[in-house]
Protein backbone atom coordinates (compact mmCIF):
# COMPACT_ATOMS: atom_id res chain seq x y z
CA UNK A 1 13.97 57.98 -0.40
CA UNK A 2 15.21 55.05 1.68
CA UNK A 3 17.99 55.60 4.40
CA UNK A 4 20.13 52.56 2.86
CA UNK A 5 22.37 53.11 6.40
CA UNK A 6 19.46 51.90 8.28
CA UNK A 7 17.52 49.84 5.81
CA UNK A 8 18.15 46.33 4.56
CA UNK A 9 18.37 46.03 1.31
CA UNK A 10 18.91 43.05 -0.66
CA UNK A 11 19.05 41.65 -4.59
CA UNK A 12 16.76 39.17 -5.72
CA UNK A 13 17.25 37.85 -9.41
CA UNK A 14 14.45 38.47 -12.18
CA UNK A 15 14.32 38.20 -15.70
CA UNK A 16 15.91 41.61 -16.20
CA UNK A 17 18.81 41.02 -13.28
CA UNK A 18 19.28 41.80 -10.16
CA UNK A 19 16.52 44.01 -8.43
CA UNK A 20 16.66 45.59 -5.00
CA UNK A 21 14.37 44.71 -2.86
CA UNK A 22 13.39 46.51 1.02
CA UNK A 23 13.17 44.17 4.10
CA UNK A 24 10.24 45.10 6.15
CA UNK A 25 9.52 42.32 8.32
CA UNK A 26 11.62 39.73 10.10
CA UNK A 27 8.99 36.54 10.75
CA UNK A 28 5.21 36.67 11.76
CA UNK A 29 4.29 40.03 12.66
CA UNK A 30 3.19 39.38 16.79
CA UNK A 31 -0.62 40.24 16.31
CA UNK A 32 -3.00 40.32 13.39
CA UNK A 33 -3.83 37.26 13.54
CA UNK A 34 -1.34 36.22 10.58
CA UNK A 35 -1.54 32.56 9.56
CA UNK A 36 2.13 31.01 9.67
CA UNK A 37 2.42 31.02 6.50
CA UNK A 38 3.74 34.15 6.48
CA UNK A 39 6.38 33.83 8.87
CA UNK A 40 9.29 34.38 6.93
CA UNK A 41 11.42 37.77 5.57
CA UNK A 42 9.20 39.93 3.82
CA UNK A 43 10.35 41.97 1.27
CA UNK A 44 8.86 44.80 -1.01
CA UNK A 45 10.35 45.89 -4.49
CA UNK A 46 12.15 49.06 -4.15
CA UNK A 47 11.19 50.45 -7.71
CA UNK A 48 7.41 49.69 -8.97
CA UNK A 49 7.58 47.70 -11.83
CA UNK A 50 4.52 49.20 -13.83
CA UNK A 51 1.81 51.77 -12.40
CA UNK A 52 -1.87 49.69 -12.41
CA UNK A 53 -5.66 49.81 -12.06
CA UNK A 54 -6.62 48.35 -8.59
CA UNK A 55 -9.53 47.22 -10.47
CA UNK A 56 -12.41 47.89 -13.32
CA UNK A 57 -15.09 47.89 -11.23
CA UNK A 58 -16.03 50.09 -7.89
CA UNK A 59 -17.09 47.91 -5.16
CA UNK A 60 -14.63 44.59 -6.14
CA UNK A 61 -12.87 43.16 -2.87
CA UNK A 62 -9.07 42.81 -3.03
CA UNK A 63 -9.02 38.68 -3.99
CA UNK A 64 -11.45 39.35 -6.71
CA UNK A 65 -9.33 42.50 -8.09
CA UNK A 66 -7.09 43.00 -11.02
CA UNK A 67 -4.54 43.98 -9.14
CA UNK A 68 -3.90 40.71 -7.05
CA UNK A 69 -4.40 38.72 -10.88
CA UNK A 70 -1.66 41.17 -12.20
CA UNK A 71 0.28 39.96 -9.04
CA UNK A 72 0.37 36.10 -8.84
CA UNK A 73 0.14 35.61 -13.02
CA UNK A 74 1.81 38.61 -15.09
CA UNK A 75 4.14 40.10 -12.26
CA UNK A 76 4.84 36.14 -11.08
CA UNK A 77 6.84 35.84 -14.68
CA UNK A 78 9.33 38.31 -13.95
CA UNK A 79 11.03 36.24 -11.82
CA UNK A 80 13.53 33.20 -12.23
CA UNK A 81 11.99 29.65 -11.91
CA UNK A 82 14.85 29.40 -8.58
CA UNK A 83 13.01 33.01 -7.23
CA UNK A 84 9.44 31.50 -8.20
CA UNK A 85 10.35 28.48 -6.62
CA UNK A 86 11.65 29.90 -2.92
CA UNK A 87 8.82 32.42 -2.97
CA UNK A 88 6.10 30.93 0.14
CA UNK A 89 2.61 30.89 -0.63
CA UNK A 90 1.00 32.69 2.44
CA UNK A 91 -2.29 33.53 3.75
CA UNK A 92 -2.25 37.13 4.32
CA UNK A 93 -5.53 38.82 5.92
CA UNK A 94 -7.55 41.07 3.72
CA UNK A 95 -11.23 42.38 3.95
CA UNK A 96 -14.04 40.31 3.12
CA UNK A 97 -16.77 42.36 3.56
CA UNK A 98 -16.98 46.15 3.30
CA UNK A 99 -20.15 46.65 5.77
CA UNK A 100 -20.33 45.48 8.10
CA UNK A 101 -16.37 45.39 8.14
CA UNK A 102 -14.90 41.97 8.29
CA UNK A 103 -11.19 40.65 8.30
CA UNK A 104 -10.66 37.30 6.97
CA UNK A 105 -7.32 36.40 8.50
CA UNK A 106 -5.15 33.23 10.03
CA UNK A 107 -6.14 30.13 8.00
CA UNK A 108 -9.16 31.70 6.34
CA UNK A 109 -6.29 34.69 4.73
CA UNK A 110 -6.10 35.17 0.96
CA UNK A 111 -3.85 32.23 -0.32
CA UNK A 112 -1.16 34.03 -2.58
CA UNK A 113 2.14 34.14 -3.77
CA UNK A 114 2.06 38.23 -4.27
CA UNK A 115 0.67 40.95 -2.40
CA UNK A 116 0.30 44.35 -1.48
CA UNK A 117 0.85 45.38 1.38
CA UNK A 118 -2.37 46.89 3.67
CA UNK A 119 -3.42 50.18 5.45
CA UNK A 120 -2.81 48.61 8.69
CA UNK A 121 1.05 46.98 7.60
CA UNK A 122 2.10 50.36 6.81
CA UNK A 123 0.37 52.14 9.77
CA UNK A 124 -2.47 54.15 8.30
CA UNK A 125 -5.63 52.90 9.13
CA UNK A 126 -6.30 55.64 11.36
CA UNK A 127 -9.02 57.55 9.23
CA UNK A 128 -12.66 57.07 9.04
CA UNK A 129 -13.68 54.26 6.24
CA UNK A 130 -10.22 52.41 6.43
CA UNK A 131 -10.15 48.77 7.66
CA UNK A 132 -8.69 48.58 10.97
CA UNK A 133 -7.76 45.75 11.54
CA UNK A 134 -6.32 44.26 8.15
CA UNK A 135 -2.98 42.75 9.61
CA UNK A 136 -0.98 44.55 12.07
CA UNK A 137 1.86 47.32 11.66
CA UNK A 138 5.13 45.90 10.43
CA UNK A 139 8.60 46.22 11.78
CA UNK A 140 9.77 48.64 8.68
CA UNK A 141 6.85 51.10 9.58
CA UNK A 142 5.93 53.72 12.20
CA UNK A 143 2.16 54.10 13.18
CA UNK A 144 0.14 57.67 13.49
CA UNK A 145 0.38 61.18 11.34
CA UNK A 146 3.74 62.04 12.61
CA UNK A 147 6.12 63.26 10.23
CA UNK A 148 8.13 60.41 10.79
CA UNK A 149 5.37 58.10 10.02
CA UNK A 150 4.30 59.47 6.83
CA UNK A 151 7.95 60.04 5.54
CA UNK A 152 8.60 55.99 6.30
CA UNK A 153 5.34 55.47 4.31
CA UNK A 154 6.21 57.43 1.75
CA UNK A 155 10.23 56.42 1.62
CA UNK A 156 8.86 53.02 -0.40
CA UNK A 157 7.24 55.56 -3.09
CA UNK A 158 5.49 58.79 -2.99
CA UNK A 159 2.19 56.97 -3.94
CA UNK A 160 1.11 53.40 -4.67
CA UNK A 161 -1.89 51.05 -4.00
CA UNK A 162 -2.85 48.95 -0.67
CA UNK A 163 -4.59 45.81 -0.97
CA UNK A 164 -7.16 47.87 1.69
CA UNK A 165 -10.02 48.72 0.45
CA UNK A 166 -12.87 51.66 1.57
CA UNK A 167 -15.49 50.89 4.20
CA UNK A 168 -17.46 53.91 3.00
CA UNK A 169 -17.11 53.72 -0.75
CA UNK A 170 -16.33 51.03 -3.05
CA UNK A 171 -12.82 52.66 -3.73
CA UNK A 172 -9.45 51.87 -2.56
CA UNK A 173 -6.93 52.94 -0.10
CA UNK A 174 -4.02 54.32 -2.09
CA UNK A 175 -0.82 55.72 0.62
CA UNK A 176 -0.38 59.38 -0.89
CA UNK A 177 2.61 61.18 0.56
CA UNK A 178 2.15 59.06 3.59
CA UNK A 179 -1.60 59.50 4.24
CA UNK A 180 -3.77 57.25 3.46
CA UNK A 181 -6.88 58.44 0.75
CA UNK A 182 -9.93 56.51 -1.08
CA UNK A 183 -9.19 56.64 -4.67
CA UNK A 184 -10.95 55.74 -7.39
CA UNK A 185 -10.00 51.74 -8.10
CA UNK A 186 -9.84 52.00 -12.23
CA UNK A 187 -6.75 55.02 -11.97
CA UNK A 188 -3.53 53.36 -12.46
CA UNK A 189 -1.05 54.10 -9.43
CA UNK A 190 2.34 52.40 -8.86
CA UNK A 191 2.13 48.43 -7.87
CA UNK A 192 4.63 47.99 -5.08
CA UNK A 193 4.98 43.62 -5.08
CA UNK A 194 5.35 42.32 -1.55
CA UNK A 195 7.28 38.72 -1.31
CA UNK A 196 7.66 36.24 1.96
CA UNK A 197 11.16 34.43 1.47
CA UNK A 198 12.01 31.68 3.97
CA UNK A 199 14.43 33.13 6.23
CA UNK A 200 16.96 30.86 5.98
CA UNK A 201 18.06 31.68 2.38
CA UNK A 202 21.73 32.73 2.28
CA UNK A 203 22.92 36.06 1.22
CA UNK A 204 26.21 36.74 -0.81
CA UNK A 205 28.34 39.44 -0.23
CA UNK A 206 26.73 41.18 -2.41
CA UNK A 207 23.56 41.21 -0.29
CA UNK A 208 22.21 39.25 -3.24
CA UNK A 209 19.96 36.15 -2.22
CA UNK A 210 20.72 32.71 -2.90
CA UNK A 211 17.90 30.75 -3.49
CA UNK A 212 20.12 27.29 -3.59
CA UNK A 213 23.54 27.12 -2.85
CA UNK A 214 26.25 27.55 -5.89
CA UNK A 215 27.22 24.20 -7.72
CA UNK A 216 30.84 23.04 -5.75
CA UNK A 217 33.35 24.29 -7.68
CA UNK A 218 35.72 20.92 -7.59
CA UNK A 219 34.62 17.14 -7.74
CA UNK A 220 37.86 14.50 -6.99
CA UNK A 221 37.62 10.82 -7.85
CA UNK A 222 40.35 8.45 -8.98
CA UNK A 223 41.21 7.88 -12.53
CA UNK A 224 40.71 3.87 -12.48
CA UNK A 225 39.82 1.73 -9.72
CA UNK A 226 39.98 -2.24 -10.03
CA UNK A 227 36.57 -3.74 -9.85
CA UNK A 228 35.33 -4.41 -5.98
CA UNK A 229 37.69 -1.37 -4.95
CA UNK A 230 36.54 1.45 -3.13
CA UNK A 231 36.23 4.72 -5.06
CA UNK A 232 37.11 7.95 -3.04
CA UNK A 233 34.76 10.72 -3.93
CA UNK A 234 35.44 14.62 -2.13
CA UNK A 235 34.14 17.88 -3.01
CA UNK A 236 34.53 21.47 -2.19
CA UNK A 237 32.35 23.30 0.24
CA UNK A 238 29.55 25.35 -0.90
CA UNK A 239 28.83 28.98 0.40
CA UNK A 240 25.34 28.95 2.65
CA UNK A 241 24.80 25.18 2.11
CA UNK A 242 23.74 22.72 4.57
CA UNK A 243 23.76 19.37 2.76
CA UNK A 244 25.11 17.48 -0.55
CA UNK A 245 23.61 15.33 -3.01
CA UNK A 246 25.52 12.96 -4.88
CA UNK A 247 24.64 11.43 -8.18
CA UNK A 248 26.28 8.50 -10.18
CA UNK A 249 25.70 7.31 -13.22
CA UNK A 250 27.60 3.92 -13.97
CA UNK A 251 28.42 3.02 -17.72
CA UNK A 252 26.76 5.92 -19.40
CA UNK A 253 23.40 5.01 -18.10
CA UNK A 254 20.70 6.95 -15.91
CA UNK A 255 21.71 9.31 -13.02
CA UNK A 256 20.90 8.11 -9.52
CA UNK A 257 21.36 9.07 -5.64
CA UNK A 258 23.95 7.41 -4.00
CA UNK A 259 23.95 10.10 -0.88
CA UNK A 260 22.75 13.09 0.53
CA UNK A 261 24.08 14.91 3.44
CA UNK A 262 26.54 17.43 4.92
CA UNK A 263 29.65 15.12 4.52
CA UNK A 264 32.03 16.56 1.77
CA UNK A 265 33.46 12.70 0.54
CA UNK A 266 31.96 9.75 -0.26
CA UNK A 267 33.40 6.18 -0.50
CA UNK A 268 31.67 3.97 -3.20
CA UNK A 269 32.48 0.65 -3.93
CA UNK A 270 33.01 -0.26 -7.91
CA UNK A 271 30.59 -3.45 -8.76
CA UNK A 272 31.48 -6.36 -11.04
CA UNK A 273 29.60 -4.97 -14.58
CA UNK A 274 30.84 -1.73 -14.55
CA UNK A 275 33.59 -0.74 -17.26
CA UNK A 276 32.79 3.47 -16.18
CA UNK A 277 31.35 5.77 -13.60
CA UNK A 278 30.64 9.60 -13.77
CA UNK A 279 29.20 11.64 -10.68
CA UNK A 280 28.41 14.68 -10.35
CA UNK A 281 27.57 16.71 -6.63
CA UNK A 282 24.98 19.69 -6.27
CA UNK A 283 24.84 21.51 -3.00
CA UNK A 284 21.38 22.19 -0.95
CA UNK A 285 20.10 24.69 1.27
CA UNK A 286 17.22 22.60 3.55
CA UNK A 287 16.48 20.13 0.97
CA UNK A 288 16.53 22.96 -2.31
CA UNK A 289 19.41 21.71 -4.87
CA UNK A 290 21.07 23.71 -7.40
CA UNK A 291 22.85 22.97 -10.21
CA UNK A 292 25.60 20.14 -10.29
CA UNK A 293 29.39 19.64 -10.92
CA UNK A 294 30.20 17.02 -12.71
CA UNK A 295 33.28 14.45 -12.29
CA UNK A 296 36.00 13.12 -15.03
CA UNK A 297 35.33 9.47 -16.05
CA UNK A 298 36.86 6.80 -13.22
CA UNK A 299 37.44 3.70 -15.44
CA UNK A 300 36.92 0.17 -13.62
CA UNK A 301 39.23 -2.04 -14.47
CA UNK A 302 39.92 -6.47 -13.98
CA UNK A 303 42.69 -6.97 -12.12
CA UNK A 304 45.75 -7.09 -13.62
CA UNK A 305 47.35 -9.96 -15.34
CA UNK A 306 50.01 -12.27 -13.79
CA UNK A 307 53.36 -11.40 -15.65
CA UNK A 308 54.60 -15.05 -16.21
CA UNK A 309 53.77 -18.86 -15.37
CA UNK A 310 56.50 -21.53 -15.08
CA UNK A 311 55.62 -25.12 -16.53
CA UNK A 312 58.69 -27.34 -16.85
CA UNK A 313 59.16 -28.51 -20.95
CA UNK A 314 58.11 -31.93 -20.70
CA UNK A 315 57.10 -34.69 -17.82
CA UNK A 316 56.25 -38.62 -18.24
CA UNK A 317 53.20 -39.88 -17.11
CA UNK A 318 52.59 -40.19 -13.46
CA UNK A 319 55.46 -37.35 -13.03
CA UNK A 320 54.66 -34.40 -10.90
CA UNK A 321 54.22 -31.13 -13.31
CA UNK A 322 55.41 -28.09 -10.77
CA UNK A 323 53.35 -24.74 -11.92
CA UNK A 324 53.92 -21.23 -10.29
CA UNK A 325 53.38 -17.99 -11.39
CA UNK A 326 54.24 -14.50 -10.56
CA UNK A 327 52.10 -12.58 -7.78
CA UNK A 328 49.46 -9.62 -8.87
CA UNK A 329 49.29 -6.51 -6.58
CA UNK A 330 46.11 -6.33 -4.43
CA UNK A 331 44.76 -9.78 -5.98
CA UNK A 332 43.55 -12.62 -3.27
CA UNK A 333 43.17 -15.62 -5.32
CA UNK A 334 44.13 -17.15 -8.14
CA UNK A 335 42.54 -19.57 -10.55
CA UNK A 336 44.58 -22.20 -12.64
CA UNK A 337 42.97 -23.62 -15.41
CA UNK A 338 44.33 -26.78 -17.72
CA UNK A 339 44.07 -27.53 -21.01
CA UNK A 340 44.48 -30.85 -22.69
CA UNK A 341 43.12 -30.91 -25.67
CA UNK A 342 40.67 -28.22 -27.05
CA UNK A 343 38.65 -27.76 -23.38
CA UNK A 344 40.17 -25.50 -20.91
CA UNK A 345 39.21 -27.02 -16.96
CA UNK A 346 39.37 -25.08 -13.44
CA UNK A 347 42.22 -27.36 -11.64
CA UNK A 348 43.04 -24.51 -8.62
CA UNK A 349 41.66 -21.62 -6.96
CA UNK A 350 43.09 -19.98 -3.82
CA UNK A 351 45.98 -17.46 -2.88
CA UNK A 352 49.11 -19.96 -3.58
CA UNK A 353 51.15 -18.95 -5.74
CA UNK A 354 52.49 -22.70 -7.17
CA UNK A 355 50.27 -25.66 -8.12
CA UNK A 356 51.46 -29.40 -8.38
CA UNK A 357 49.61 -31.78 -11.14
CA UNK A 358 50.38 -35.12 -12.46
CA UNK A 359 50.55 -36.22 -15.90
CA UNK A 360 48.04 -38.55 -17.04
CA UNK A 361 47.99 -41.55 -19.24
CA UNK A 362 46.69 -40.79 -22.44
CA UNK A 363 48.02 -37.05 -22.71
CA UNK A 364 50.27 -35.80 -25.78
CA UNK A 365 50.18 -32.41 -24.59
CA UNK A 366 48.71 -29.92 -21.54
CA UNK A 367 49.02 -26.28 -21.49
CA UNK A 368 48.12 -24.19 -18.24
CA UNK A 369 46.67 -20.63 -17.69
CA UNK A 370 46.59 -18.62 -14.81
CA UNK A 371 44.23 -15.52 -13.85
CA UNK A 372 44.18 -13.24 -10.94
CA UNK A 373 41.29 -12.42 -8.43
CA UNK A 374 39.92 -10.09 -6.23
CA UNK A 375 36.34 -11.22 -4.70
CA UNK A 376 35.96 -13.37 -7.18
CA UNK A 377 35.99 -11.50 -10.20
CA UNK A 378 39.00 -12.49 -12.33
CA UNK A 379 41.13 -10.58 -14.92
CA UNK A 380 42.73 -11.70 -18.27
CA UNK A 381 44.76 -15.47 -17.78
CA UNK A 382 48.36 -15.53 -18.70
């Protein structure tokens, strides 16, 4: 069994829940001529999920066999989209010829999502008609016959299948109580899938892997904001995450990015056609985004309404007709429009709060409206 005191073991999330899952290597194993691809954390189930053929037919090399198709299609499905997703595609070395022996490794490796792991990985390719130079021994195993050796081999599971194949036969190289033996390749054995994870995925407490960092748990914006005013936007920090992308989504219409980075507030400015604005914030772990939190409504608003404009009750014509009105909070202009008839006209616009006209010949009547401003946008006239 595995010494859990001395062996990292961590959760990674399938369909059924959480599954352990054995680190055996810590980034691209020094020699074997490994592409890199496959640096990264590998990782091998702890518990088989089914016991499979290598293969129907004696003689079939590994990227031709069942085994590897089982791998990357059937046994690919048990995972999450998020684990599918993280999981590298690598190009591990296998053999590509029985005899004379040859190792197709570095860029010219098998291209795959799922493996198994080889004779050589686990450190028993020792014996005669064993490939012997299919990778190179990883950091998880110990190389040779010693008792050590085989009980590491054997601490994964008692038996289960190598991607190796025979030199001498067209069998494969199943690891049997920690030795390595040619067996026959249609006899199902236990499939132990082997996984490269980028290494900089997070890990919970609960040693279980995060394959994008958890939603924030709080988004803050301001209930209303007057159009042109800036919008304060903050959000809580996300465990293992290393930037932020924020999404808006202005009067119920499509989402889009208004910024991405490791900054935890934003400052938006509301625009002159917007009556709403939603966002929402999804944290990222080197460009990977999980799922969003989304914001309460902020409401954009006109400014507010001047409370009262003076006019005196009557004037003769020629007479100066004094007009003020009361100030609006945060407004920088105002506009002053007259009316003499049925047609209202723009007479003033500017930050003074009083206007002087003079009454014309001809009028019976004139009526005045005032509206306040902030960069030009205007709210309800009083």
């Amino acid at each position: 069994t595995v010494d859990t005191s001395t062996t990292k073991i961590v959760y990674l999330q399938e369909q059924e829940g959480w599954v352990p899952y054995i680190v055996i290597q810590q980034g691209k194993p020094e020699s074997g001529n490994y592409d890199d691809s496959c640096d990264g954390t590998w990782l091998i189930r702890q518990n088989d999920p089914t016991a499979f053929r290598w293969d129907t037919e004696s003689g079939t090399l590994y990227p031709d066999s069942d085994v590897n198709n089982w791998l990357n299609i059937t046994f690919l499905h048990f995972l999450t989209s998020d684990f599918r997703n993280a999981l590298k595609t690598v190009r591990i070395p296998y053999c590509s010829n029985r005899s004379p022996e040859t190792i197709a490794s570095g860029p010219q490796g098998l291209e795959c999502q799922v493996f198994l792991l080889s004779a050589s990985e686990i450190g028993a390719n020792s014996g005669s008609g064993q490939p012997s130079t299919e990778g190179a021994l990883l950091q998880y195993f110990i190389a040779g016959d010693t008792s050590s050796a085989k009980n590491r081999r054997s601490s994964i599971k008692n038996q289960y299948w190598t991607r190796s194949v025979s030199t001498d036969s067209g069998w494969a190289i199943l690891q049997n109580a920690g030795d390595p033996d040619d067996r026959n390749v249609n006899t199902a054995y236990p499939v132990m899938p082997v996984i490269i994870l980028p290494s900089y995925l997070p890990v919970d407490d609960n040693d279980r892997v995060l394959f994008s960092a958890p939603a924030p748990s709080n988004i803050n914006v301001p209930s209303s904001v007057i159009v042109t005013q800036s919008i304060a936007i903050s959000w809580s920090t996300s465990s293992g995450a290393d930037s932020y992308k924020l999404e808006r989504r202005v009067n119920g219409g499509n989402w889009t990015t208004v910024y991405t980075g490791a900054n935890t507030s934003y400052t938006d400015t509301a625009q002159t056609g917007w009556s709403s604005v939603v966002y929402r914030v999804s944290a990222g772990i080197s460009g990977v985004y999980g799922g969003t939190t989304q914001s309460s409504t902020v409401t954009i608003t006109t400014p507010a309404t001047p409370s009262s404009i003076t006019v005196p009750g009557a004037a003769m014509p020629g007479q100066s007709i004094a007009i003020s009105w009361e100030a609006v909070s945060g407004a920088e202009t105002y506009k002053l429009d007259r009316n003499t008839g049925s047609i209202w006209t723009p007479v003033y616009e500017g930050a003074n709060l009083t206007y002087t006209d003079t009454a014309q010949t001809g009028w019976t009547s004139v009526q005045y409206r005032v509206s306040a401003g902030i960069d030009g946008v205007y709210g309800d006239p009083v």
